[in-house]
Structure formats: C-alpha cells, structure tokens
C-alpha atoms as a PDB file:
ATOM      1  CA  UNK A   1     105.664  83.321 110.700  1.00  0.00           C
ATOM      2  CA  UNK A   2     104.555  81.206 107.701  1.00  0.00           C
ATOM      3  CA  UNK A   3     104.885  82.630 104.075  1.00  0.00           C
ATOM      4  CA  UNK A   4     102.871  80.378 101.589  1.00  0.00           C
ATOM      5  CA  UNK A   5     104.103  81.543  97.754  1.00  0.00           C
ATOM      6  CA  UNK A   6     103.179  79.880  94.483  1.00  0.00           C
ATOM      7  CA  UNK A   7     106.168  77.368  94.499  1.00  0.00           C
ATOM      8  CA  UNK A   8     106.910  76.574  98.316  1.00  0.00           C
ATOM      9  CA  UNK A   9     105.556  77.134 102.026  1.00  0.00           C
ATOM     10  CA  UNK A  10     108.071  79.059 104.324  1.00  0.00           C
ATOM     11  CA  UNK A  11     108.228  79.049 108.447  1.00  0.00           C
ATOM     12  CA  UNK A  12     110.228  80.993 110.095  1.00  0.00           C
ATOM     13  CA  UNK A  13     110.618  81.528 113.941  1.00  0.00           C
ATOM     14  CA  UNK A  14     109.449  84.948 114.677  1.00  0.00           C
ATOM     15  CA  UNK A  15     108.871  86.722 118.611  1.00  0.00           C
ATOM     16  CA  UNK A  16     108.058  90.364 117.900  1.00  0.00           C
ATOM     17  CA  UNK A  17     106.069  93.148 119.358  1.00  0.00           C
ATOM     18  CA  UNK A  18     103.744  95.374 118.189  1.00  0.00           C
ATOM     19  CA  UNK A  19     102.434  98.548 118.661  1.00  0.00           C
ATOM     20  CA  UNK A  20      99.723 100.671 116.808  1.00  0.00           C
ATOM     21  CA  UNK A  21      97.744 103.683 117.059  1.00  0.00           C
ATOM     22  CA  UNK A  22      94.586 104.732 115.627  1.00  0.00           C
ATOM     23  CA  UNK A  23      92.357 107.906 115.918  1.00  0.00           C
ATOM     24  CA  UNK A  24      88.557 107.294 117.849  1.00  0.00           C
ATOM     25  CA  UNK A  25      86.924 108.388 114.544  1.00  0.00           C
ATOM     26  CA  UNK A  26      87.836 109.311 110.812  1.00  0.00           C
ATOM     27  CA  UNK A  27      87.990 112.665 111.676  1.00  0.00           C
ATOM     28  CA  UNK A  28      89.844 112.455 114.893  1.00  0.00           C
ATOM     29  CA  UNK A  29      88.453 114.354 117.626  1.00  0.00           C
ATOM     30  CA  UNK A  30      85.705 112.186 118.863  1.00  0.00           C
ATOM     31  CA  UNK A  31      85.752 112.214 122.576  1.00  0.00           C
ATOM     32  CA  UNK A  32      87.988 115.190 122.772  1.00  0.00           C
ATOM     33  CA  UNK A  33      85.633 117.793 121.683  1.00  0.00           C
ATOM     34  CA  UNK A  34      86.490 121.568 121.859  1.00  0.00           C
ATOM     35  CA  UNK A  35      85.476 124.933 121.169  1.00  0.00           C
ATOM     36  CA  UNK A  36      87.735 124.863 118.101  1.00  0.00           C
ATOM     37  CA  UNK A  37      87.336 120.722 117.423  1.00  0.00           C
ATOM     38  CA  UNK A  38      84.140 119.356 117.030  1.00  0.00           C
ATOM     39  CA  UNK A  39      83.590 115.635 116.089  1.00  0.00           C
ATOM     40  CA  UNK A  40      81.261 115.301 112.631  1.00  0.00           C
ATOM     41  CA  UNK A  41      81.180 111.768 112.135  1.00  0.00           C
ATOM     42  CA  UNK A  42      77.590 109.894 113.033  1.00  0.00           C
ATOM     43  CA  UNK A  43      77.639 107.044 115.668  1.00  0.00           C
ATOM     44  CA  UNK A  44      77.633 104.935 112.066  1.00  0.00           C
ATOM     45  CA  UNK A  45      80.503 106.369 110.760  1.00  0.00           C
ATOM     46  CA  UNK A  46      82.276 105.754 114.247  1.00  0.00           C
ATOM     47  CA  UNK A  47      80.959 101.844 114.390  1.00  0.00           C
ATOM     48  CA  UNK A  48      82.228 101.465 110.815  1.00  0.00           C
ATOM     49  CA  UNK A  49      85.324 102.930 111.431  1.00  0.00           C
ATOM     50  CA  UNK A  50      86.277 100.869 114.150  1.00  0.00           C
ATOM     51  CA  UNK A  51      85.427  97.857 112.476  1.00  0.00           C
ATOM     52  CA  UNK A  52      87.881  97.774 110.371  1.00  0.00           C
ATOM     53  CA  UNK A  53      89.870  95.884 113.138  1.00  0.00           C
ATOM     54  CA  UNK A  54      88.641  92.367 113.433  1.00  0.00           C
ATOM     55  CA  UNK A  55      87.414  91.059 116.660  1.00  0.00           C
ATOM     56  CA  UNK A  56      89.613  88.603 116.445  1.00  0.00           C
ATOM     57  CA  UNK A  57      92.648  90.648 115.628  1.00  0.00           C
ATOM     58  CA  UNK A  58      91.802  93.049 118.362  1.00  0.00           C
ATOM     59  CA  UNK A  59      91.619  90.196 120.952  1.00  0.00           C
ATOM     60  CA  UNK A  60      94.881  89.632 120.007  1.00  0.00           C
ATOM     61  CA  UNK A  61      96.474  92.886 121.316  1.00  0.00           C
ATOM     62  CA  UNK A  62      96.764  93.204 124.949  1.00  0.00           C
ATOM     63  CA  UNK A  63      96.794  96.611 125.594  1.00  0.00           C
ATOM     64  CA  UNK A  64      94.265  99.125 124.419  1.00  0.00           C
ATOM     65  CA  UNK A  65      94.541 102.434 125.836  1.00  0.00           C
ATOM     66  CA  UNK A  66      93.226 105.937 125.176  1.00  0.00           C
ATOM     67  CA  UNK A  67      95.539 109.071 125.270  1.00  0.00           C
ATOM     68  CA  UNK A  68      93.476 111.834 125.559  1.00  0.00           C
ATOM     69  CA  UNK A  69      94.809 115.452 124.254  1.00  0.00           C
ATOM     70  CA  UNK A  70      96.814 117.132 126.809  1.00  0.00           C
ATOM     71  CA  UNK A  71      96.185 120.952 127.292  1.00  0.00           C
ATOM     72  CA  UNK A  72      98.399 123.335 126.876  1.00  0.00           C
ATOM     73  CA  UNK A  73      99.437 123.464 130.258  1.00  0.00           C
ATOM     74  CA  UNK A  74     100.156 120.062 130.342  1.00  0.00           C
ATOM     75  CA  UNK A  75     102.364 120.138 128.141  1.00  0.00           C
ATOM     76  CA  UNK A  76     103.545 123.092 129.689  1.00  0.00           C
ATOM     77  CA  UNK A  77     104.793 121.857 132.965  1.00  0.00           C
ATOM     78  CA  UNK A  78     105.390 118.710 131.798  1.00  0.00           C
ATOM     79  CA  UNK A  79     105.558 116.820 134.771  1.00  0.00           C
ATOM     80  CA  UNK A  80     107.146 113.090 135.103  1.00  0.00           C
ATOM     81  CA  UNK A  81     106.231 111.258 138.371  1.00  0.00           C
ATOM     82  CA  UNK A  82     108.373 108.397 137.453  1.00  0.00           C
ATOM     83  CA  UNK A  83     111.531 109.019 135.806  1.00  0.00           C
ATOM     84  CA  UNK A  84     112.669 106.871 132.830  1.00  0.00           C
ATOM     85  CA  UNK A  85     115.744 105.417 134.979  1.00  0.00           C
ATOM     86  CA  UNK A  86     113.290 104.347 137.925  1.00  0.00           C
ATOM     87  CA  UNK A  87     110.857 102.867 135.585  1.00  0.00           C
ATOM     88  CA  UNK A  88     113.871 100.626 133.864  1.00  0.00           C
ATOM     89  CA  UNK A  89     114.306  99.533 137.667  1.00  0.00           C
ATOM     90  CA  UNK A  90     110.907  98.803 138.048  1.00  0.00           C
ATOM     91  CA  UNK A  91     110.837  96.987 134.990  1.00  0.00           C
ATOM     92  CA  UNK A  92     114.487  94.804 135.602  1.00  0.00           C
ATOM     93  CA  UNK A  93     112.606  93.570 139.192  1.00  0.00           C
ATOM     94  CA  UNK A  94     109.655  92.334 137.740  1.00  0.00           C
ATOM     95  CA  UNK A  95     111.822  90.781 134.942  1.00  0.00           C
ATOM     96  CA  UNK A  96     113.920  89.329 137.896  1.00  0.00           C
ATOM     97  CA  UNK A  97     110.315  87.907 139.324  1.00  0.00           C
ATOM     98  CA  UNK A  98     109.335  86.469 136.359  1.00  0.00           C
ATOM     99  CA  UNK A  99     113.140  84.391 135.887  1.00  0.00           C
ATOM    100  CA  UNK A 100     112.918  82.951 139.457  1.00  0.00           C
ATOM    101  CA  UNK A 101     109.350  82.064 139.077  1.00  0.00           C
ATOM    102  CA  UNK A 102     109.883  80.209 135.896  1.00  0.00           C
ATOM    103  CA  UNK A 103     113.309  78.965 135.953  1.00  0.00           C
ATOM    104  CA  UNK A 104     113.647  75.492 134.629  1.00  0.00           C
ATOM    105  CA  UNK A 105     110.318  75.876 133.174  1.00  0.00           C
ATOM    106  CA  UNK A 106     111.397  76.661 129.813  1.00  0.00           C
ATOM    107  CA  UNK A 107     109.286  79.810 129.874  1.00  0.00           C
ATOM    108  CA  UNK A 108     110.694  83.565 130.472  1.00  0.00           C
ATOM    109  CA  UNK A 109     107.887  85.841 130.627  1.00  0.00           C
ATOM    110  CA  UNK A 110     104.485  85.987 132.166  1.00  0.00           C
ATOM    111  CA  UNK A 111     102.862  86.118 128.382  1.00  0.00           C
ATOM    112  CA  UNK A 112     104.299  83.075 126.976  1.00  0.00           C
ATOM    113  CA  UNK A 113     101.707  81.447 129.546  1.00  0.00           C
ATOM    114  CA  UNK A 114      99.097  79.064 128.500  1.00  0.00           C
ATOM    115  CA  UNK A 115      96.197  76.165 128.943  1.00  0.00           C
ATOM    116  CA  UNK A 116      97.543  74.660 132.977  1.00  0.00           C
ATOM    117  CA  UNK A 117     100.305  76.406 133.849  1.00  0.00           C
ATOM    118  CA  UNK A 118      98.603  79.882 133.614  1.00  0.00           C
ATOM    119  CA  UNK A 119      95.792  78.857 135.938  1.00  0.00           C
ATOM    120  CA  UNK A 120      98.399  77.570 138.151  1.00  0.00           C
ATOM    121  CA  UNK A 121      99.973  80.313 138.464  1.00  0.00           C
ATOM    122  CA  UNK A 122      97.171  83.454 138.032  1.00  0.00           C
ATOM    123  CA  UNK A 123      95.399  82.226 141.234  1.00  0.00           C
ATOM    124  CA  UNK A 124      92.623  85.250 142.366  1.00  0.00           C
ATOM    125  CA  UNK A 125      91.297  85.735 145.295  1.00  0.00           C
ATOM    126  CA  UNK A 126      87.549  84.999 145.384  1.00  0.00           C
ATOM    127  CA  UNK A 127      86.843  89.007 144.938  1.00  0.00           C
ATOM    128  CA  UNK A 128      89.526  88.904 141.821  1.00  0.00           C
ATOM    129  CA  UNK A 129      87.624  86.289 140.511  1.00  0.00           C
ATOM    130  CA  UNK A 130      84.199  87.208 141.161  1.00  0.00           C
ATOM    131  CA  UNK A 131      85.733  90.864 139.074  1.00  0.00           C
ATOM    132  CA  UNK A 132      86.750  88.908 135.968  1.00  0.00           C
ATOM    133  CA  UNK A 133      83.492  86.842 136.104  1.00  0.00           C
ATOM    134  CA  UNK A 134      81.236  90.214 136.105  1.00  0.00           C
ATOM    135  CA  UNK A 135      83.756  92.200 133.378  1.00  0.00           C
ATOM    136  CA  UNK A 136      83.683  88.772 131.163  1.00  0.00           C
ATOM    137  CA  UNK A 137      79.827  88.775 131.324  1.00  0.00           C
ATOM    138  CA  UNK A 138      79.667  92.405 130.509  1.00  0.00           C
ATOM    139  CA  UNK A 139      81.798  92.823 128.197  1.00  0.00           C
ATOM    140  CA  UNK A 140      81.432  89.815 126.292  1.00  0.00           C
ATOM    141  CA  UNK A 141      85.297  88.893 126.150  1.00  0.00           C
ATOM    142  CA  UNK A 142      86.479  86.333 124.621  1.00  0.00           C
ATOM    143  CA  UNK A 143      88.779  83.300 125.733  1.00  0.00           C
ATOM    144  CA  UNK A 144      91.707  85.095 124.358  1.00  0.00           C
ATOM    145  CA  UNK A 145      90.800  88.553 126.021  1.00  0.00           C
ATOM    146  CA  UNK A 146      90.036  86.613 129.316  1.00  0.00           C
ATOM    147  CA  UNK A 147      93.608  85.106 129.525  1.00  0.00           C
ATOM    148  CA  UNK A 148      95.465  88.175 128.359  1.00  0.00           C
ATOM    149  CA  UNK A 149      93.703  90.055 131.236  1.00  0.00           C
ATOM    150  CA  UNK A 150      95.277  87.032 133.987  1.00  0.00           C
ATOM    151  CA  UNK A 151      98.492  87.880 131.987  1.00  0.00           C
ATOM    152  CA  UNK A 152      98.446  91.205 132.265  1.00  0.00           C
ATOM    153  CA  UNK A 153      97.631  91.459 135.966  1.00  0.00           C
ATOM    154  CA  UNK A 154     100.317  88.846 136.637  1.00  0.00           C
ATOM    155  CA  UNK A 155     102.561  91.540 135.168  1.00  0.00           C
ATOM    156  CA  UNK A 156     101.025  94.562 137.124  1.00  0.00           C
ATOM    157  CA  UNK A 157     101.390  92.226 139.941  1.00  0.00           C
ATOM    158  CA  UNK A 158     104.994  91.465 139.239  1.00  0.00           C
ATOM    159  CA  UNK A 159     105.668  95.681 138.341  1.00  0.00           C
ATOM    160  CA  UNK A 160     103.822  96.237 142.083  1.00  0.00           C
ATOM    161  CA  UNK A 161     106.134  93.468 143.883  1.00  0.00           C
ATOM    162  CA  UNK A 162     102.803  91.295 144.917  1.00  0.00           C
ATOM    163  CA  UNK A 163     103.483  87.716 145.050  1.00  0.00           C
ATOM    164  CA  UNK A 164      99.552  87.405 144.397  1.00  0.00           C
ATOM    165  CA  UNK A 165      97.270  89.282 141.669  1.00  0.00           C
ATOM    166  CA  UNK A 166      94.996  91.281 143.609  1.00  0.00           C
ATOM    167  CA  UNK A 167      91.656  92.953 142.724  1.00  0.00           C
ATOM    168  CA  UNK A 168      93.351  95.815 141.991  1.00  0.00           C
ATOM    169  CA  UNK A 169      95.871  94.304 139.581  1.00  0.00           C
ATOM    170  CA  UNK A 170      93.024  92.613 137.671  1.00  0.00           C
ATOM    171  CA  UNK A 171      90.868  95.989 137.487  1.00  0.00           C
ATOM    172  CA  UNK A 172      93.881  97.698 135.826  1.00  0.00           C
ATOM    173  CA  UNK A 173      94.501  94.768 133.191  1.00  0.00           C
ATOM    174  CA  UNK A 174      90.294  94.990 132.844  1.00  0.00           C
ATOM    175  CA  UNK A 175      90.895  98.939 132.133  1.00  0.00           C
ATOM    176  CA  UNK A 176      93.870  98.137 129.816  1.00  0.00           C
ATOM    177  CA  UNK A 177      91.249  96.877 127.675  1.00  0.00           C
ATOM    178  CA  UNK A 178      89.250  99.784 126.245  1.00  0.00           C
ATOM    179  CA  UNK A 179      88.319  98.815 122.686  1.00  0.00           C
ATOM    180  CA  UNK A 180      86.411  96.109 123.877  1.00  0.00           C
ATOM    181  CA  UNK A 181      84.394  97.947 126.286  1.00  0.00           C
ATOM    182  CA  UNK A 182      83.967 100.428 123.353  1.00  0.00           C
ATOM    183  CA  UNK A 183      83.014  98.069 120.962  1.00  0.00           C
ATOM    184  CA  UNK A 184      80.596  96.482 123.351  1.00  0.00           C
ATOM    185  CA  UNK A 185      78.864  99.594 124.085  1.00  0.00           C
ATOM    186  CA  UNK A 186      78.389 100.638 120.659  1.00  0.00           C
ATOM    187  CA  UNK A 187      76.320  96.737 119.807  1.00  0.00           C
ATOM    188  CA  UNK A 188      74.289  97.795 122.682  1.00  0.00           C
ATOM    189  CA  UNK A 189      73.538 101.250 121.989  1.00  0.00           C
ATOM    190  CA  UNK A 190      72.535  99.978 118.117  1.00  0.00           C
END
C-alpha cells in the first residue's frame, strides 16, 4: 500500500481481504419485489446506481454474488447442509492441495497466481475452454475478470478434491461473477 503525503512517499507491505455489500438499487428491493416491497427506481436510476463502482474496481473483486431475501420460513427452519466444522475441513484440504502443489514455488495460494505459471497450472479441458471463450465473448470480461475466473475454479476445484478444473468448476467461478453479467445486460438493454 503506497501513501503519497505532501512531504514524503510511504510503501508498506499490505495482504488483506475484502468484503462489501451493496443493495441492487437505491431503494433496495429491486429484484425482490413483493406485495408489500415494490422497487421505484427507473432502469436509469438502477444503471447510475451501479456505476458508482468502477469497472475497473469491480474487476478487481472476485466474487460477486446475490443473496436474495429469505422467506419467513426460511428463516424459520433454518436449515444448514454443511456444518461450519465440516466446511473448516473442507477448507484445511484444499489449503493442504494448494501447499503440496506449490511448495518450493514461493507461492501459497491459488490467487497469488499470475502471467505463466497460472496457465500452467489452470489447464481446461477443450469443453472448459470452449465455456470461458463463449462467457468472455458475452460478457465482455476483461483480462483481469478472465484470470480471476481460472483462479477461482482452481479453488472450486481444489474445495471438490479434482486434480483438474472441470466444466463445472469453471461454470461456478463464471456464476460467481454476477455484476458483470448485470452490468453487461444493462449496456445492451440501453
């Protein structure tokens, strides 16, 4: 991280992560519609909103996922297919993949990849690759947004115990990316 002030130019060593929410509109209740919650804000309003967040910026956060409203009896019966203790387990393996995979390497986890070694190692299959071709045409991703999906399915693919990313793996990390489909929609439609 690099402070510039008036007198002198600090950089520090900074590894951090972040996480952010947002609502789908300024009024919150676009795409969640009720009886009793209507969304009032024009397609306009929407577009604006949203771009408050850069492109740029936004390619720079992997994960962009919608959590819809639960209902009442959701919340209700609140039920947990994987428990917090077997998703730590789940998470420790795939951490356990990632150190024999890159041991001596000097790098620890799939998303300090980059430039040779991550096309090295995110081989696809022909139909994985023929998946990111189409969803990179369609959506219009950029660069950035094309490697953080490879990274991101290597890590699905790590979570599922697959020594290879598979379609499937690749489709999730593609679905992990929501704002961008969003925000390519909305050019389209305007």
């Amino acid at each position: 991280m690099t402070i510039a002030r008036a007198r002198a130019v600090y950089t520090f060593p900074s590894r951090f992560i972040l996480a952010a929410a947002m609502n789908p509109c300024p009024c919150g209740f676009y795409g969640a519609e009720t009886e009793t919650n209507a969304c009032l804000c024009s397609p306009a309003k929407i577009v604006h909103y949203r771009s408050k967040i850069s492109g740029p910026l936004l390619d720079r956060i992997d994960l962009h996922v919608e959590v819809p409203k639960p209902s009442y009896l959701q919340l209700k019966e609140q039920t947990n297919h994987l428990s917090s203790q077997n998703m730590l387990a789940q998470v420790m393996l795939a951490h356990h993949r990632q150190q024999l995979r890159y041991a001596g390497s000097g790098i620890q986890h799939n998303n300090e990849l980059s430039g040779k070694s991550m096309r090295h190692i995110c081989r696809l299959t022909p139909e994985g690759d023929q998946l990111l071709h189409a969803s990179f045409e369609a959506l219009g991703l950029s660069a950035r947004a094309h490697d953080r999906i490879l990274r991101l399915a290597l890590t699905i693919a790590d979570l599922e115990a697959s020594d290879q990313i598979l379609p499937q793996h690749l489709a999730e990390a593609i679905q992990y990316r929501n704002l961008d489909k969003k925000q390519r929609i909305e050019e389209i439609e305007m």
